[in-house]
PDB file of N, CA and C in Angstrom:
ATOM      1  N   UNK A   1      38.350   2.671  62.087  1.00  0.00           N
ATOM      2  CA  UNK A   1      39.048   1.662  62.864  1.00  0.00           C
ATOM      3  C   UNK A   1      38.025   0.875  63.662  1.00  0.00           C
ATOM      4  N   UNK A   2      37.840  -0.644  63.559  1.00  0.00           N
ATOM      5  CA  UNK A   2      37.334  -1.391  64.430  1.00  0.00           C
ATOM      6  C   UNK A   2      37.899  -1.736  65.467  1.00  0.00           C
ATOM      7  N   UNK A   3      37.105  -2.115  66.401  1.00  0.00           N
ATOM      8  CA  UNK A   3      38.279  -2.367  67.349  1.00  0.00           C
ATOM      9  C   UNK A   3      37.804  -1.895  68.530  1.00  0.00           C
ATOM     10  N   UNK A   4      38.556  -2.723  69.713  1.00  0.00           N
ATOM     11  CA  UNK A   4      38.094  -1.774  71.515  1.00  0.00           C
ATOM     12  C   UNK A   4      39.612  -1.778  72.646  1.00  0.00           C
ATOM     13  N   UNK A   5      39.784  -0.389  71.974  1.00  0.00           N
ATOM     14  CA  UNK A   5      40.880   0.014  73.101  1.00  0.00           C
ATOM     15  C   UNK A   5      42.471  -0.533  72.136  1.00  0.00           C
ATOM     16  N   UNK A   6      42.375   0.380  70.637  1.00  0.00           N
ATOM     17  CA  UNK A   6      43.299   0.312  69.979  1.00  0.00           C
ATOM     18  C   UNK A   6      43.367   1.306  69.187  1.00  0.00           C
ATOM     19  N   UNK A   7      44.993   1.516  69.233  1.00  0.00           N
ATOM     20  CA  UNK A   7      45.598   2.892  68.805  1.00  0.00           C
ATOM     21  C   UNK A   7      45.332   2.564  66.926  1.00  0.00           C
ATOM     22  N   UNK A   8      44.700   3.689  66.431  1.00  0.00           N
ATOM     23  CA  UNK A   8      44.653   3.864  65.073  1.00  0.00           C
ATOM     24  C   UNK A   8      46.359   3.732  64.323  1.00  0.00           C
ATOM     25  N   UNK A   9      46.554   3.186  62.981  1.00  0.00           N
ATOM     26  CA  UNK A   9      47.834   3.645  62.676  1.00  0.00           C
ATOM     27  C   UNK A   9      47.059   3.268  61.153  1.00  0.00           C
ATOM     28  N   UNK A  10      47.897   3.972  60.455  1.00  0.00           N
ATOM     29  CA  UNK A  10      47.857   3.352  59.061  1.00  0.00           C
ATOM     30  C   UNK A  10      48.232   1.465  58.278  1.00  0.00           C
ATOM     31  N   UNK A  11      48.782   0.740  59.597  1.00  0.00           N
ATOM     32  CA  UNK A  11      49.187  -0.296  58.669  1.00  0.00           C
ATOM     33  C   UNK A  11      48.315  -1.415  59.661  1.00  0.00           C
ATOM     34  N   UNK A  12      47.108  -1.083  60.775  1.00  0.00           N
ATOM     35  CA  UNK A  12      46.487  -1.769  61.256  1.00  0.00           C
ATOM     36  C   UNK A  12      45.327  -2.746  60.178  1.00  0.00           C
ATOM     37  N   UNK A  13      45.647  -3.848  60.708  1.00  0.00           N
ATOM     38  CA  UNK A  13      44.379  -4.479  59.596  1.00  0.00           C
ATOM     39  C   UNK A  13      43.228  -4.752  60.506  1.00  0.00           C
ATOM     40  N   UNK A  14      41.982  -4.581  60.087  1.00  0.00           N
ATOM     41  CA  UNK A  14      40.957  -4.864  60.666  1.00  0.00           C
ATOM     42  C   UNK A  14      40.610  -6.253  61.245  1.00  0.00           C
ATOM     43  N   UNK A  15      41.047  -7.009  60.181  1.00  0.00           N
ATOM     44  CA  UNK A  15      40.342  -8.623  60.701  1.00  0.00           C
ATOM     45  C   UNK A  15      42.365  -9.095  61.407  1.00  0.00           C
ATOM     46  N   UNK A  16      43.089  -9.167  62.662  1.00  0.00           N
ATOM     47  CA  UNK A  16      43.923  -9.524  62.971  1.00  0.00           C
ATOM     48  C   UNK A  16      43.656 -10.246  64.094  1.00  0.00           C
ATOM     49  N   UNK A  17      45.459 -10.735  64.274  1.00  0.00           N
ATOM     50  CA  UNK A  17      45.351 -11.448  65.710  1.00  0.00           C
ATOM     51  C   UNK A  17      46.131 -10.312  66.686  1.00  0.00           C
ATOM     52  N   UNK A  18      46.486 -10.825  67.702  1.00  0.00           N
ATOM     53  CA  UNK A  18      47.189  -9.615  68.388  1.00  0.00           C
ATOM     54  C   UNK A  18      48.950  -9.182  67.981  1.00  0.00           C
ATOM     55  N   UNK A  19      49.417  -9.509  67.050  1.00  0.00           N
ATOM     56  CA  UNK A  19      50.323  -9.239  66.520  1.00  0.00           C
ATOM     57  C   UNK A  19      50.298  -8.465  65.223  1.00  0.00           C
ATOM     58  N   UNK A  20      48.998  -8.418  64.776  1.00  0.00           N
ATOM     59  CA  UNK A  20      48.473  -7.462  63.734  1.00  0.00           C
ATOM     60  C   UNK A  20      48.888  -8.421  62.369  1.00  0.00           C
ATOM     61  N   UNK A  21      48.724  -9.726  62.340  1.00  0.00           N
ATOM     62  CA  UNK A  21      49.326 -10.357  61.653  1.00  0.00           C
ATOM     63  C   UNK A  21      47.652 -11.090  60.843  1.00  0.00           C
ATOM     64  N   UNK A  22      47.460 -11.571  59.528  1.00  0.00           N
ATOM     65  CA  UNK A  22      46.590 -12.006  59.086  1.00  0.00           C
ATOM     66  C   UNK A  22      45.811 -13.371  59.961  1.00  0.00           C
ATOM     67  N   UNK A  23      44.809 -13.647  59.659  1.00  0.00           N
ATOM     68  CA  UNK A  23      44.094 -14.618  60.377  1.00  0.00           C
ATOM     69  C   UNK A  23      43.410 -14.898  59.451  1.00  0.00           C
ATOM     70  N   UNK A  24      43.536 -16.617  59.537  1.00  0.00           N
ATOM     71  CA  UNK A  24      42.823 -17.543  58.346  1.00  0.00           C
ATOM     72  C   UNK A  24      41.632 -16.857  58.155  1.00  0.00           C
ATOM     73  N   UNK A  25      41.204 -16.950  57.121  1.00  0.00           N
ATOM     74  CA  UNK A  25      39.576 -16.859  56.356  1.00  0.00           C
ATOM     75  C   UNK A  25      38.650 -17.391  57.314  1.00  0.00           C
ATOM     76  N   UNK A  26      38.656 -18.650  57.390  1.00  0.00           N
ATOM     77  CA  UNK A  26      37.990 -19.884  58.277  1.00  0.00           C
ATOM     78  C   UNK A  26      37.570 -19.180  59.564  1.00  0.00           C
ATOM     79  N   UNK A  27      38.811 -18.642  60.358  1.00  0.00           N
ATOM     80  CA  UNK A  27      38.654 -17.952  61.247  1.00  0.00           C
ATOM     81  C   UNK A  27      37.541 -16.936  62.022  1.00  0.00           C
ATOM     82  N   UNK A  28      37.820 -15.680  60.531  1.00  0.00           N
ATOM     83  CA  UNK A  28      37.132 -14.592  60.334  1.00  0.00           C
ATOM     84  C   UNK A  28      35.569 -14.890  60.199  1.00  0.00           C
ATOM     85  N   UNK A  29      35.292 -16.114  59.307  1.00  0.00           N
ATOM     86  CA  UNK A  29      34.102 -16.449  59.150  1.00  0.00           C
ATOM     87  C   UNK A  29      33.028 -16.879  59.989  1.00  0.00           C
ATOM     88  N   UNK A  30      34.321 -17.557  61.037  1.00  0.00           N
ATOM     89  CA  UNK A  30      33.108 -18.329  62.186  1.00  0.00           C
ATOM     90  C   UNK A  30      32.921 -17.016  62.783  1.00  0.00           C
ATOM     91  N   UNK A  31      33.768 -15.885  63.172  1.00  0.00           N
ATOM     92  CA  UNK A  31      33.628 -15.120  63.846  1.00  0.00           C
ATOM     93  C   UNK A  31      31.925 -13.882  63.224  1.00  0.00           C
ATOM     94  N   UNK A  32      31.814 -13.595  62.373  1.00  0.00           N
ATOM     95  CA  UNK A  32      30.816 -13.372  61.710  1.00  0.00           C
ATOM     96  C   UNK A  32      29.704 -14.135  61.854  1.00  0.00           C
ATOM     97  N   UNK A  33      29.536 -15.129  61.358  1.00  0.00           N
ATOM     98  CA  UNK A  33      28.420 -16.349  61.739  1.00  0.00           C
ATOM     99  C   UNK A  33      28.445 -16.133  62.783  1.00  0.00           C
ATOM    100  N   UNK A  34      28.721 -16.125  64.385  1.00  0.00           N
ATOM    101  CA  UNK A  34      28.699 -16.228  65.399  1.00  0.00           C
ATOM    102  C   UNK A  34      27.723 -14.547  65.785  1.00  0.00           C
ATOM    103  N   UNK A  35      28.251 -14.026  65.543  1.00  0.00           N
ATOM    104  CA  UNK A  35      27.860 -12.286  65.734  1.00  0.00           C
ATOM    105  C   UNK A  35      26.364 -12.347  64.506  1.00  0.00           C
ATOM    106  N   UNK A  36      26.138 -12.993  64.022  1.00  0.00           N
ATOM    107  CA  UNK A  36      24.955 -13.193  63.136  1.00  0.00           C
ATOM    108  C   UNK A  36      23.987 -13.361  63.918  1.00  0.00           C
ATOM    109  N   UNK A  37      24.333 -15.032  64.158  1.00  0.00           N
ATOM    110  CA  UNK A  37      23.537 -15.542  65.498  1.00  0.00           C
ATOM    111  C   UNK A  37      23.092 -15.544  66.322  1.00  0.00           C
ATOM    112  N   UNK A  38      24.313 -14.521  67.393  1.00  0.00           N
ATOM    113  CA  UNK A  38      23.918 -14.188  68.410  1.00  0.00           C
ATOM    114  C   UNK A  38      22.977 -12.797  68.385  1.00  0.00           C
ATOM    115  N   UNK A  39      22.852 -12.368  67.343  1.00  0.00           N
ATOM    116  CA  UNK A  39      21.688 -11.061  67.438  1.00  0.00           C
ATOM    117  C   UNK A  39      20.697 -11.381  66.304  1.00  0.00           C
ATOM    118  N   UNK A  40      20.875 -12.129  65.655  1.00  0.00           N
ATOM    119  CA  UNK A  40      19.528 -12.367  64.738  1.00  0.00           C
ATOM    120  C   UNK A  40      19.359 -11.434  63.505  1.00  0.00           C
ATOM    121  N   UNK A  41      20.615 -11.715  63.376  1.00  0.00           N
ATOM    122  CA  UNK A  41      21.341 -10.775  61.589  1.00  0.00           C
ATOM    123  C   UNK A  41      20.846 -10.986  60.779  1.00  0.00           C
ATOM    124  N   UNK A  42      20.609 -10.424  59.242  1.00  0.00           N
ATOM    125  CA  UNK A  42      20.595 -11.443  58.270  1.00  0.00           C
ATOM    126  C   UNK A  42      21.798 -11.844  57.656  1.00  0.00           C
ATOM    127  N   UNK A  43      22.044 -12.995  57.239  1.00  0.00           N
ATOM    128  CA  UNK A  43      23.300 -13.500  56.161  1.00  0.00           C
ATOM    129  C   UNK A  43      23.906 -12.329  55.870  1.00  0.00           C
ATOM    130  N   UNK A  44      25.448 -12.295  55.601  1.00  0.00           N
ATOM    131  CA  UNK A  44      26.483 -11.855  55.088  1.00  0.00           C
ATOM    132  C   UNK A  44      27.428 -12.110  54.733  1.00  0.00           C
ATOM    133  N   UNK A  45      27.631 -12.215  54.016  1.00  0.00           N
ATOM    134  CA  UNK A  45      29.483 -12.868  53.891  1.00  0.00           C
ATOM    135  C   UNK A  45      30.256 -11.886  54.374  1.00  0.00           C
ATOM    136  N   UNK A  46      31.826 -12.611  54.398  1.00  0.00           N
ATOM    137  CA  UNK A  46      32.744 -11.554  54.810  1.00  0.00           C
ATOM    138  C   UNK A  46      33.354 -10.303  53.515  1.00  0.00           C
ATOM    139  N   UNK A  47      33.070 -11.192  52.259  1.00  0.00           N
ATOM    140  CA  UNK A  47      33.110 -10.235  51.296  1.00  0.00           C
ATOM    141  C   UNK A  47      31.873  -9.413  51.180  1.00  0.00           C
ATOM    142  N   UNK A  48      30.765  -9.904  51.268  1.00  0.00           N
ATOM    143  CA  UNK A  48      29.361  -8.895  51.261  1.00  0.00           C
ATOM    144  C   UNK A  48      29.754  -7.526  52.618  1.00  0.00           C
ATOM    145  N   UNK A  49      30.269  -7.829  53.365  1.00  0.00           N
ATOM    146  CA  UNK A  49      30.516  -6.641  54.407  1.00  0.00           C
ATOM    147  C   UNK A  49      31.513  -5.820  53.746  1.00  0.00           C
ATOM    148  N   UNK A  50      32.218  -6.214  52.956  1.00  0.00           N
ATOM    149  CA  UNK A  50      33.597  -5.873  52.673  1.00  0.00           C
ATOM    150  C   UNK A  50      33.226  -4.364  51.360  1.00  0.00           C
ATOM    151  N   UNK A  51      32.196  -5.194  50.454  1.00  0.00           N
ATOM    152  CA  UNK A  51      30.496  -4.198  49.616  1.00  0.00           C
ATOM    153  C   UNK A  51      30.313  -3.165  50.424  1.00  0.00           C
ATOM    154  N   UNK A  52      30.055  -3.612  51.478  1.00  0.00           N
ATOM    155  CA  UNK A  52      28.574  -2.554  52.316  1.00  0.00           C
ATOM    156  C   UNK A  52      29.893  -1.778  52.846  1.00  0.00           C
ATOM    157  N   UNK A  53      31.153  -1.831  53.443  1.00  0.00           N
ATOM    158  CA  UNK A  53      31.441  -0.806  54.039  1.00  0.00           C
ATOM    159  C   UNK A  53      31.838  -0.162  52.445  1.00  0.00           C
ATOM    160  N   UNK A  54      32.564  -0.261  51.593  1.00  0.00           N
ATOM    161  CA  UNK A  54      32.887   0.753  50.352  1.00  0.00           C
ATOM    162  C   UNK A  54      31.534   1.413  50.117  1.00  0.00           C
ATOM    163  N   UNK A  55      30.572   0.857  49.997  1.00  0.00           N
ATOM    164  CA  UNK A  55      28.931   1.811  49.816  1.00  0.00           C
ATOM    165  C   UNK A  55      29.033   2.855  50.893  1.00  0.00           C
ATOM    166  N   UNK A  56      28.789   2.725  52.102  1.00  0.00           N
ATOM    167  CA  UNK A  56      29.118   3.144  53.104  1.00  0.00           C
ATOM    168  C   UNK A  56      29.885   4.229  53.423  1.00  0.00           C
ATOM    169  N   UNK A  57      31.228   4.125  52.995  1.00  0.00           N
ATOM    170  CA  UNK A  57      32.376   5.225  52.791  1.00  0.00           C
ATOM    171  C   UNK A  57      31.830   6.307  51.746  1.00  0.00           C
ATOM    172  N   UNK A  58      30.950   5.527  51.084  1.00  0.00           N
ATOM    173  CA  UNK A  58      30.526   6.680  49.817  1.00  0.00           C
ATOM    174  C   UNK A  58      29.655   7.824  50.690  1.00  0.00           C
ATOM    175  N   UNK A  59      28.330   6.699  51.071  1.00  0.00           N
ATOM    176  CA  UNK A  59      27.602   7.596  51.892  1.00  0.00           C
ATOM    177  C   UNK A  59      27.747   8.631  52.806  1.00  0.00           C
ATOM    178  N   UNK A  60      28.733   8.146  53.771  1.00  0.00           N
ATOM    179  CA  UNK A  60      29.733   8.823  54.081  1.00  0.00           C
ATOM    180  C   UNK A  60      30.423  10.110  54.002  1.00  0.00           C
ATOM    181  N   UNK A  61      30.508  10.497  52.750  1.00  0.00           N
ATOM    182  CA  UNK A  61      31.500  11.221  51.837  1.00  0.00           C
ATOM    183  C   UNK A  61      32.744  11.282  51.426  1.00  0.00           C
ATOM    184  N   UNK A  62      33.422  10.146  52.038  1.00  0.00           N
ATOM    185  CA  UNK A  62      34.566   9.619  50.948  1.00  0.00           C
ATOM    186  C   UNK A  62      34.609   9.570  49.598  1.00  0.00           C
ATOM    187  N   UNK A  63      35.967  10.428  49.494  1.00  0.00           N
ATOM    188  CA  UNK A  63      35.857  10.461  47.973  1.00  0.00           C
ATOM    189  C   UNK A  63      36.501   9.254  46.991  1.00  0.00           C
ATOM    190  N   UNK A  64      36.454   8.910  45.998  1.00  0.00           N
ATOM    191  CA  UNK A  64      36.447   7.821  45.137  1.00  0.00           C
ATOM    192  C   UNK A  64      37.900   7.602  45.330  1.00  0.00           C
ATOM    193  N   UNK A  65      38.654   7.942  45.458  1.00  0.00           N
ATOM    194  CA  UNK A  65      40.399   8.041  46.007  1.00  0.00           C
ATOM    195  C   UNK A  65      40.219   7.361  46.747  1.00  0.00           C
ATOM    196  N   UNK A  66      39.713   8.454  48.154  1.00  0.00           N
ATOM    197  CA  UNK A  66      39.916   7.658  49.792  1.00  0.00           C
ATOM    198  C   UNK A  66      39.355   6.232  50.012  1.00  0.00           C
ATOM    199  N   UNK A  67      38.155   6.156  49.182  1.00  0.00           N
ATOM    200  CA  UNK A  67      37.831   4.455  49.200  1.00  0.00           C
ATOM    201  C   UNK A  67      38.540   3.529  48.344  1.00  0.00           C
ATOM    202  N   UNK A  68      38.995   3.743  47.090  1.00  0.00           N
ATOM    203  CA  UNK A  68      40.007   2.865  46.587  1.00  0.00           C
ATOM    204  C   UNK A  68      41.511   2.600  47.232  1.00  0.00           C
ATOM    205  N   UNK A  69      42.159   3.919  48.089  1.00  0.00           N
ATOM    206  CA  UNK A  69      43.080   3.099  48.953  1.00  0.00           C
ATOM    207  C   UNK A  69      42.939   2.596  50.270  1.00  0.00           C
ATOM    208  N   UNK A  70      41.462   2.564  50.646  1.00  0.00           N
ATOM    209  CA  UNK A  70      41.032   1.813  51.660  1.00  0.00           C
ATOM    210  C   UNK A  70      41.083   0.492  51.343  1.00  0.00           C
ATOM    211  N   UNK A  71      40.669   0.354  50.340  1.00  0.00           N
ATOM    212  CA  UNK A  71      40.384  -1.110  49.864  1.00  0.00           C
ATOM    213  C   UNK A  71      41.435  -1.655  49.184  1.00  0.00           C
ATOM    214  N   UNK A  72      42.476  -1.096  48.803  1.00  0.00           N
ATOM    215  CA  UNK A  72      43.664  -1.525  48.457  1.00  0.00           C
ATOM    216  C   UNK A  72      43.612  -1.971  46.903  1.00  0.00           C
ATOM    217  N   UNK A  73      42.821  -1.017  46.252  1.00  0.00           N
ATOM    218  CA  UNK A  73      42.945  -1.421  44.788  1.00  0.00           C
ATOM    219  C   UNK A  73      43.655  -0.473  44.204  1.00  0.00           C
ATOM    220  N   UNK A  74      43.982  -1.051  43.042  1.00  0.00           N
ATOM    221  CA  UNK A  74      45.090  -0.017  42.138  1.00  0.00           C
ATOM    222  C   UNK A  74      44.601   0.364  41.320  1.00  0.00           C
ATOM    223  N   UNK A  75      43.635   0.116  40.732  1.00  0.00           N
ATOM    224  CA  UNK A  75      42.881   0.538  39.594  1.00  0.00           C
ATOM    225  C   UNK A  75      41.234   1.137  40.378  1.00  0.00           C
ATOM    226  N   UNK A  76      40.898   2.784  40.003  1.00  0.00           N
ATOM    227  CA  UNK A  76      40.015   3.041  40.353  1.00  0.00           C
ATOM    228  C   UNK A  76      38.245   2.110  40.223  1.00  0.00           C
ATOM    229  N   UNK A  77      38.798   1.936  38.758  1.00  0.00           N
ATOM    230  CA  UNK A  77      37.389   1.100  38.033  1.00  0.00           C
ATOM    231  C   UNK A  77      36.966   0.022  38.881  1.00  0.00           C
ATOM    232  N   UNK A  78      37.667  -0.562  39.763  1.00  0.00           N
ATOM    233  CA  UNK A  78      37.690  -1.640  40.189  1.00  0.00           C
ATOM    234  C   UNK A  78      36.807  -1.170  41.409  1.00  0.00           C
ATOM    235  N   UNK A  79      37.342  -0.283  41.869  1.00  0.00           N
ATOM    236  CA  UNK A  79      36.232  -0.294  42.987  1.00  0.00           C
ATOM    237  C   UNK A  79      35.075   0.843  42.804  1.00  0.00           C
ATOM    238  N   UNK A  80      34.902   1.687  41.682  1.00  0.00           N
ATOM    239  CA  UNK A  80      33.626   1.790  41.050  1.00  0.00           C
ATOM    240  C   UNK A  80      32.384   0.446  40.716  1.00  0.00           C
ATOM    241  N   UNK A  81      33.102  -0.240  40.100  1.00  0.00           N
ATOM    242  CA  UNK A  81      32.325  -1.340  39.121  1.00  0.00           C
ATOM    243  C   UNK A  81      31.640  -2.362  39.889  1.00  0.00           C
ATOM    244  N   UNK A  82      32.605  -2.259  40.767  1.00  0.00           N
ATOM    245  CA  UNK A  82      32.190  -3.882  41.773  1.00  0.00           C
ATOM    246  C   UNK A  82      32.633  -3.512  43.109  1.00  0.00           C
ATOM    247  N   UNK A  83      32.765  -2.627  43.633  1.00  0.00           N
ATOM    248  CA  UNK A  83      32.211  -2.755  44.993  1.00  0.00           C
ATOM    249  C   UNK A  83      32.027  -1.504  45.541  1.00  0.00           C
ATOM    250  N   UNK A  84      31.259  -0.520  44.317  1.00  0.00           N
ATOM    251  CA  UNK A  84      29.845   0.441  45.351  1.00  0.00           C
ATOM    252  C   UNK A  84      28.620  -0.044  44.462  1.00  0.00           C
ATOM    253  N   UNK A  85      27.580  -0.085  45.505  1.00  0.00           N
ATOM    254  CA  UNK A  85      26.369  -0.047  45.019  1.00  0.00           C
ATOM    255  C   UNK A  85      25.282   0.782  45.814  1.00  0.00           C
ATOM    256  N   UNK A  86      24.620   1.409  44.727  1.00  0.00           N
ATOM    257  CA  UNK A  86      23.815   2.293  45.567  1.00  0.00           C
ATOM    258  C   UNK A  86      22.639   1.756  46.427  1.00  0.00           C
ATOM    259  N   UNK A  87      22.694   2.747  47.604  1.00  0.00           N
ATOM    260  CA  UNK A  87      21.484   2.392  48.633  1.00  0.00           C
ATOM    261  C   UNK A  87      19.878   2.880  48.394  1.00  0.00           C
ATOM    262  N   UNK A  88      19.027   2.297  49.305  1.00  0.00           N
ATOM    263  CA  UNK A  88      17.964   3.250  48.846  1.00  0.00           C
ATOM    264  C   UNK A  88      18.190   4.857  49.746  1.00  0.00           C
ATOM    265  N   UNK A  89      19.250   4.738  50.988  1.00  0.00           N
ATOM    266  CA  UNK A  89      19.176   5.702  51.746  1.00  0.00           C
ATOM    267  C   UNK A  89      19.952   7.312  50.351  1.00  0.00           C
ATOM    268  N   UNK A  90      21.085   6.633  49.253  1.00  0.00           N
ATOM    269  CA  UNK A  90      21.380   6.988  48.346  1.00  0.00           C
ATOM    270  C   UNK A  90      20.727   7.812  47.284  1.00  0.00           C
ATOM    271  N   UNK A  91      19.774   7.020  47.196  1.00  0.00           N
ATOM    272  CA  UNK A  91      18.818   6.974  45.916  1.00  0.00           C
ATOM    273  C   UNK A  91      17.651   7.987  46.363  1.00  0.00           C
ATOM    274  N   UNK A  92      17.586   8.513  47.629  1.00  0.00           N
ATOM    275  CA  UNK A  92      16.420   9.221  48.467  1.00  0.00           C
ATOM    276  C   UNK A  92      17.456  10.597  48.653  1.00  0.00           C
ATOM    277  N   UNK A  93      19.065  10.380  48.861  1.00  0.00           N
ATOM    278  CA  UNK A  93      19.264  11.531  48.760  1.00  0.00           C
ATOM    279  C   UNK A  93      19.441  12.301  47.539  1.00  0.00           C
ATOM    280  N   UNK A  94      19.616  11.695  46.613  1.00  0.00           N
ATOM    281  CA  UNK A  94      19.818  12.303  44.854  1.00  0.00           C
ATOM    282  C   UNK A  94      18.471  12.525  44.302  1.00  0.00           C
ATOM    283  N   UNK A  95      18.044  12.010  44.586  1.00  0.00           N
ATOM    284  CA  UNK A  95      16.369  12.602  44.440  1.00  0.00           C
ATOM    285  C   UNK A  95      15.771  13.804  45.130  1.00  0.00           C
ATOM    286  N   UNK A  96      16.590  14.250  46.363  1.00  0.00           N
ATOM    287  CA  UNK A  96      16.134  15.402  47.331  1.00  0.00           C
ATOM    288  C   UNK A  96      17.258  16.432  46.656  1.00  0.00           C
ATOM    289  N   UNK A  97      18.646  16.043  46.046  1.00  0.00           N
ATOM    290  CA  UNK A  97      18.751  17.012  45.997  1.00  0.00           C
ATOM    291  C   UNK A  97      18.528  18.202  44.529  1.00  0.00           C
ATOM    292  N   UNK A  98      18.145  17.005  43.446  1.00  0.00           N
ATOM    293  CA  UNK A  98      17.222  16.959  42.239  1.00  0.00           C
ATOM    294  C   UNK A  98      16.491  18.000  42.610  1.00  0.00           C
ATOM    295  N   UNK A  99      15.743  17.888  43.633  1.00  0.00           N
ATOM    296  CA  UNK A  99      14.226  18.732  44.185  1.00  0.00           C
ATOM    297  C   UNK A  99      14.255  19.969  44.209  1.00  0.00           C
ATOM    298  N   UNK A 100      15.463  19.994  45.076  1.00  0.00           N
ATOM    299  CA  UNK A 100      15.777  21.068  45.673  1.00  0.00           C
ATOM    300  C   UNK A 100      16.883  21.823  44.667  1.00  0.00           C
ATOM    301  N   UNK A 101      17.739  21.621  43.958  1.00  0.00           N
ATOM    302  CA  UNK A 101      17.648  21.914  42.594  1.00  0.00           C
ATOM    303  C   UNK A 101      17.020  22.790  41.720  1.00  0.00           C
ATOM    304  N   UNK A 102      15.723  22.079  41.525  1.00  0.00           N
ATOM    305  CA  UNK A 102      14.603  22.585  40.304  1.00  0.00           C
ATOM    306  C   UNK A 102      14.107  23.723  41.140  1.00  0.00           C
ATOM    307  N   UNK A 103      13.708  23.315  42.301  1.00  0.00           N
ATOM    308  CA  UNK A 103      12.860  24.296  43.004  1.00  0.00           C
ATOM    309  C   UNK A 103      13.711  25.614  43.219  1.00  0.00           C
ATOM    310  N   UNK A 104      14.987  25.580  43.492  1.00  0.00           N
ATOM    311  CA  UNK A 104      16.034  26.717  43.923  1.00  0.00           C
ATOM    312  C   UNK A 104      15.754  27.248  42.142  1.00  0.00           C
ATOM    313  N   UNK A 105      15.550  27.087  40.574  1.00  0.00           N
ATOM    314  CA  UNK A 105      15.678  27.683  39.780  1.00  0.00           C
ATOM    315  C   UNK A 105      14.112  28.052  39.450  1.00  0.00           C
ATOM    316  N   UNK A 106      13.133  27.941  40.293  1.00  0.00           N
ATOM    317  CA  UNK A 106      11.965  28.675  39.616  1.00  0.00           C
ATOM    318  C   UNK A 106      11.612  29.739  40.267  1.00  0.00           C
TER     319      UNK A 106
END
């Protein structure tokens, strides 16, 4: 849950107004650009964040379920295919545990 000084529920949307009701695109965007700016971000889109948190959830340990009904897809593949991608923080842990692996069988 994002957010400061709000009750979690299941049908809260992240990007709202105070009625929990959708808010233009346009909106959301300046709001991003702005939070870019003011700390000296690099570029993101609002869909590129939208990437990084499903990666994220992985890292995480969310399982391939819990992130597809986060993201509201119906088809698992969908959020396999196109929106996880692995990190290097990822790619450093599958390699450690490779290691540790081989080494636990000699």
């Amino acid at each position: 849950m994002l957010g400061y000084n709000v009750k979690a529920n299941d049908e809260q949307l992240i990007f709202s107004n105070s009625k929990n009701t959708f808010l233009q695109p346009s909106k959301i965007r300046k709001w991003l650009t702005h939070i870019i700016d003011k700390y000296n971000l690099k570029y993101i889109t609002v869909h590129g964040l939208r990437h990084t948190h499903a990666s994220l959830l992985f890292e995480a340990g969310a399982t391939i379920k819990e992130v597809q009904d986060r993201l509201g897809h119906t088809d698992v593949k969908t959020t396999m295919d196109i929106y996880t991608h692995v990190s290097k923080y990822a790619r450093k842990e599958t390699a450690s545990k490779f290691s540790q692996y081989i080494n636990a069988k000699q």
